[in-house]
N, C-alpha and C. Protein backbone atom coordinates (compact mmCIF):
# COMPACT_ATOMS: atom_id res chain seq x y z
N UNK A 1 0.34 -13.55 -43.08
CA UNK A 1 -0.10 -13.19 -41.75
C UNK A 1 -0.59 -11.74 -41.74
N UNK A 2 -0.15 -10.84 -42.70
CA UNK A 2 -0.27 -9.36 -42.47
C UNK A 2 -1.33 -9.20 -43.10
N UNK A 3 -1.25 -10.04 -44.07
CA UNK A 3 -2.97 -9.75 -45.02
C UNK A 3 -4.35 -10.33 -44.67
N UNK A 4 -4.04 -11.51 -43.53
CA UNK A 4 -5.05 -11.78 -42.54
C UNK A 4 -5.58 -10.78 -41.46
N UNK A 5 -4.18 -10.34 -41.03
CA UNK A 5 -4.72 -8.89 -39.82
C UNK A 5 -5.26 -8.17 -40.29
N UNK A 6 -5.11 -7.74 -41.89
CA UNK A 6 -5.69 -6.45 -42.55
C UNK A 6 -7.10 -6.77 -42.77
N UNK A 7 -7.57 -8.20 -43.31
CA UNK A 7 -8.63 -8.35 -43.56
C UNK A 7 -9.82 -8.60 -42.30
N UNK A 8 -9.32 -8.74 -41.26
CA UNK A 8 -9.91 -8.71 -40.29
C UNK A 8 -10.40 -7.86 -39.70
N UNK A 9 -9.92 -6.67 -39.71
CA UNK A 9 -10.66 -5.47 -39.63
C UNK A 9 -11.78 -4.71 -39.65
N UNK A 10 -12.60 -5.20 -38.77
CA UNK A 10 -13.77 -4.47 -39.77
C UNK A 10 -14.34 -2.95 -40.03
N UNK A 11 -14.98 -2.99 -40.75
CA UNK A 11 -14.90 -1.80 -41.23
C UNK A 11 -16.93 -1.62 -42.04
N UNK A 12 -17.23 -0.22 -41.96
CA UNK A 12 -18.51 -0.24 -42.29
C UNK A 12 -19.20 -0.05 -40.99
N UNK A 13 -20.93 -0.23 -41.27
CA UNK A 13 -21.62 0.85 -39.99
C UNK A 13 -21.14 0.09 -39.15
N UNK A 14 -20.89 -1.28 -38.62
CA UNK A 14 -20.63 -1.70 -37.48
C UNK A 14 -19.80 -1.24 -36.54
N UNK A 15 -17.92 -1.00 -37.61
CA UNK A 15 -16.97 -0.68 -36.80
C UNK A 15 -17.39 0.03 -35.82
N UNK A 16 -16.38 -0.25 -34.23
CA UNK A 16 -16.75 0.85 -33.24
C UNK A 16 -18.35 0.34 -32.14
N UNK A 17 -18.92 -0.35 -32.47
CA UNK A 17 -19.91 -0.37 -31.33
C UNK A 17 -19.77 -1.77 -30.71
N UNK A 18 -20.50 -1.03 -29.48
CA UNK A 18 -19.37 -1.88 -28.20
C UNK A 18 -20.36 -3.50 -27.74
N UNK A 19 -20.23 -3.88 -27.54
CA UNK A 19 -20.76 -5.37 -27.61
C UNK A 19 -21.83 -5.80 -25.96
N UNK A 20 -22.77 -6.34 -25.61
CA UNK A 20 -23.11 -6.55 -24.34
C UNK A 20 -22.06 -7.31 -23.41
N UNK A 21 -21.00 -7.74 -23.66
CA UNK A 21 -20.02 -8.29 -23.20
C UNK A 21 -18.92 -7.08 -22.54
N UNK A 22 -18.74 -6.71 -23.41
CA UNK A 22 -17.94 -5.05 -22.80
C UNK A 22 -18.98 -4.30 -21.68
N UNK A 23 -19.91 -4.03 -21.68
CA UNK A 23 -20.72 -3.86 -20.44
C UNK A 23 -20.50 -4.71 -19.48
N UNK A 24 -21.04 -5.75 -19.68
CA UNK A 24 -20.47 -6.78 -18.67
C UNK A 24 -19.12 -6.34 -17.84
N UNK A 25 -18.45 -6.39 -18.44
CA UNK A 25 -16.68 -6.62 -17.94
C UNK A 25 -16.58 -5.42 -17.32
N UNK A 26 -17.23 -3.90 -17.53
CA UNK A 26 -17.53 -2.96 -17.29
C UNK A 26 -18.34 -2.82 -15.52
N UNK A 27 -19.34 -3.37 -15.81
CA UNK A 27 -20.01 -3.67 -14.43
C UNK A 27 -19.43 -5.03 -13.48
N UNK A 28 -18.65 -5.35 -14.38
CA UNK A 28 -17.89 -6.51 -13.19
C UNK A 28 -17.30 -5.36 -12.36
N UNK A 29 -16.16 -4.31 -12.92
CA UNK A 29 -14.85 -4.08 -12.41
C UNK A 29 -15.98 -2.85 -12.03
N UNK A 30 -16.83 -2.23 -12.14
CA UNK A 30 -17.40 -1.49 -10.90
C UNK A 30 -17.91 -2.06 -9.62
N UNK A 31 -18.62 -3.14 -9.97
CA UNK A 31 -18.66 -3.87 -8.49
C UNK A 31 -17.81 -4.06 -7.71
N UNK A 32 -16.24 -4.53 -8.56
CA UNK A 32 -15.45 -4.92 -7.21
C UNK A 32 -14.65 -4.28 -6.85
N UNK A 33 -14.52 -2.59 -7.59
CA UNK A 33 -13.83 -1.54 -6.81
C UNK A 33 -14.58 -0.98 -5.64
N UNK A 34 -16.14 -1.03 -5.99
CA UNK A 34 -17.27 -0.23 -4.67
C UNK A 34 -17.00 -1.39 -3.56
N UNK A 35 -16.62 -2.70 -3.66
CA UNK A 35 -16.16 -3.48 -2.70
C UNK A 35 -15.10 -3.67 -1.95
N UNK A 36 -14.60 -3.10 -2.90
CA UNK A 36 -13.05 -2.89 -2.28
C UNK A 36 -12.65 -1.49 -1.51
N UNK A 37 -13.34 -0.59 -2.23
CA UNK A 37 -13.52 0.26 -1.48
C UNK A 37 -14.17 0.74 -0.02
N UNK A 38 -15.62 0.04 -0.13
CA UNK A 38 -16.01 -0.76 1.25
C UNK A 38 -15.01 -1.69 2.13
N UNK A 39 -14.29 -2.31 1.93
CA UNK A 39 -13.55 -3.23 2.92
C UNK A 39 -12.55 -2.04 3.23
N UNK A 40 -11.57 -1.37 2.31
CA UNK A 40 -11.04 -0.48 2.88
C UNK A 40 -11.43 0.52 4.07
N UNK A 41 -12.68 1.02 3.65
CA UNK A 41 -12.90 2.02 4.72
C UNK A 41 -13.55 1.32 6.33
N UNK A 42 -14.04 0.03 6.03
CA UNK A 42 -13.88 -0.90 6.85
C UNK A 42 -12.64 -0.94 8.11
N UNK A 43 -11.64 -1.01 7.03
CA UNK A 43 -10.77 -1.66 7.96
C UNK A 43 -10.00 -0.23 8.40
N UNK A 44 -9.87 0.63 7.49
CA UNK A 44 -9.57 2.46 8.39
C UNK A 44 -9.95 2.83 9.70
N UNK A 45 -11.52 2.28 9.56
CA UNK A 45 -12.44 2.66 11.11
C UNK A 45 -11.71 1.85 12.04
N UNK A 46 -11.50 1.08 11.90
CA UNK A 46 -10.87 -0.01 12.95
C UNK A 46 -9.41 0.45 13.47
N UNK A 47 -8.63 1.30 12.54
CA UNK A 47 -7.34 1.74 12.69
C UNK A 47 -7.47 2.67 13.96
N UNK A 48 -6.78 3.42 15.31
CA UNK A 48 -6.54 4.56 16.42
C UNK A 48 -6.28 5.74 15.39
N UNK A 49 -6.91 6.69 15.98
CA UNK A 49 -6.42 7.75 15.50
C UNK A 49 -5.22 8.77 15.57
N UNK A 50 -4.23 7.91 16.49
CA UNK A 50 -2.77 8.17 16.69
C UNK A 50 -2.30 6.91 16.54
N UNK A 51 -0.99 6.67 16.06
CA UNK A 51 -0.24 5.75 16.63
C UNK A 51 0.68 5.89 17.88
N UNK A 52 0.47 7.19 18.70
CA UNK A 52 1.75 7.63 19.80
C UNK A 52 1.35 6.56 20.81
N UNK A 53 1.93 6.19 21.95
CA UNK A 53 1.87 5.31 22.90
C UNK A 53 1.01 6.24 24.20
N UNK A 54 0.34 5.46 24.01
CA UNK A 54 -0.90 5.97 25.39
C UNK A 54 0.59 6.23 26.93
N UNK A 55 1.43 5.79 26.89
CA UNK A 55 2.06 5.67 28.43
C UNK A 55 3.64 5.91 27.98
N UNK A 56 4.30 7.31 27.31
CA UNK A 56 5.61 7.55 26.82
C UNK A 56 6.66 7.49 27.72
N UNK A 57 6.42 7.00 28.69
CA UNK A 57 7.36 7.76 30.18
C UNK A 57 8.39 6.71 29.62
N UNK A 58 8.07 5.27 29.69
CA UNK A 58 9.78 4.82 29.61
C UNK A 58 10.44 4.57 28.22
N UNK A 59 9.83 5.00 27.03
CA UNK A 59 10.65 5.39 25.88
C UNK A 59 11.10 6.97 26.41
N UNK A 60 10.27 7.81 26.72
CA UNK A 60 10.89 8.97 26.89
C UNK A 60 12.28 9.54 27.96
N UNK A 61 12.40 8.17 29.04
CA UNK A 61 13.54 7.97 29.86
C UNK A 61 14.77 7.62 28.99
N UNK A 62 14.39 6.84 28.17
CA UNK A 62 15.23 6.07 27.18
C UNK A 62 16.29 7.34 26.44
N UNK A 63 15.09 7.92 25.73
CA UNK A 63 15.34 9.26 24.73
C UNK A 63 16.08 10.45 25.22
N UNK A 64 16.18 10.38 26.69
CA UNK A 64 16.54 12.09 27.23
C UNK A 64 18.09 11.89 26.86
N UNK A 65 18.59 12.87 26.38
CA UNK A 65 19.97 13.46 26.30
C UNK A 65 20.73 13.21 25.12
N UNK A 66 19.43 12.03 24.28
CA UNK A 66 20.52 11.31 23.46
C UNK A 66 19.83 12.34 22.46
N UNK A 67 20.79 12.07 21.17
CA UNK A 67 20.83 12.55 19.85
C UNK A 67 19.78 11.70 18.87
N UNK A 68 19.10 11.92 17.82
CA UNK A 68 18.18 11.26 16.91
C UNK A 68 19.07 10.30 16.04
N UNK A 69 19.26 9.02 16.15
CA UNK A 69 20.23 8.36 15.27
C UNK A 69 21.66 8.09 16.09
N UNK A 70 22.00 8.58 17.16
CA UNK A 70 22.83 8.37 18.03
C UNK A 70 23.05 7.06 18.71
N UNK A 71 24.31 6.69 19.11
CA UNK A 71 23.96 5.17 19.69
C UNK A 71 25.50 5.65 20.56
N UNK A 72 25.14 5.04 21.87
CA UNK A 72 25.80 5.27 23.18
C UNK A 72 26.34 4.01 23.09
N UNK A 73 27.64 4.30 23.00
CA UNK A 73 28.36 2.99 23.45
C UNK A 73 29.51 3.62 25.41
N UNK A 74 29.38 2.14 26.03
CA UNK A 74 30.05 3.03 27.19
C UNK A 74 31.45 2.00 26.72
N UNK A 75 32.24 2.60 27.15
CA UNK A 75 33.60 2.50 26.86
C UNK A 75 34.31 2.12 27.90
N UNK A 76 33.60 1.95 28.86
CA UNK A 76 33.98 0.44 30.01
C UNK A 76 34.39 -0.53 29.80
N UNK A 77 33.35 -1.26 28.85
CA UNK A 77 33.17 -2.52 28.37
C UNK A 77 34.03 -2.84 27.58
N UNK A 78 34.28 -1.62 26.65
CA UNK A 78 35.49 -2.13 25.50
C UNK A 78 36.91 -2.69 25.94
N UNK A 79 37.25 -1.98 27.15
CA UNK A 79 38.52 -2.02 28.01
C UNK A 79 38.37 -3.72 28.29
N UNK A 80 40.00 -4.17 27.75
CA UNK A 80 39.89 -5.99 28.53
C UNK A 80 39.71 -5.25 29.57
N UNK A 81 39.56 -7.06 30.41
CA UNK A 81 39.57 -6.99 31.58
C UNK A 81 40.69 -7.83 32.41
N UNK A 82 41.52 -7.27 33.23
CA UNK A 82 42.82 -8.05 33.95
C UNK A 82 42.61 -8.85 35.34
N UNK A 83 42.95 -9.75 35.61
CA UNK A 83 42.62 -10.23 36.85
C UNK A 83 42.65 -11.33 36.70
């Protein structure tokens, strides 16, 4: 097997030059990055240029007083209830 790989090799003026097939495969994968690249910037334009909410008032009612990561529990509820 090792003396098949070795002989396969080639070697002389040829070694090294690149085949019309390697072009090929070459101009495939430029076409379909300039395409892909087109659909991307495609679909960017289409994206807002904020994501903030056009109308913050009732997340921002939500938000007043509390802490970032905070969670309000009322301690009413936890209490049974008798009756």
């Amino acid at each position: 097997m090792v003396d098949f790989l070795a002989q396969s090799t080639p070697t002389g003026p040829e070694f090294g030059k690149a085949s019309p097939l390697g072009l090929l495969i070459v101009l495939v994968l430029l076409a379909g990055t300039v395409l892909l690249v087109r659909s991307m910037n495609k679909h960017l334009k289409g994206l807002p240029e904020t994501f903030e909410p056009e109308h913050p008032e009732p997340d921002q009612q939500a938000d007043d007083g509390t802490e970032p990561g905070a969670i309000a529990i009322d301690t009413d509820e936890r209490k049974p209830k008798t009756g």
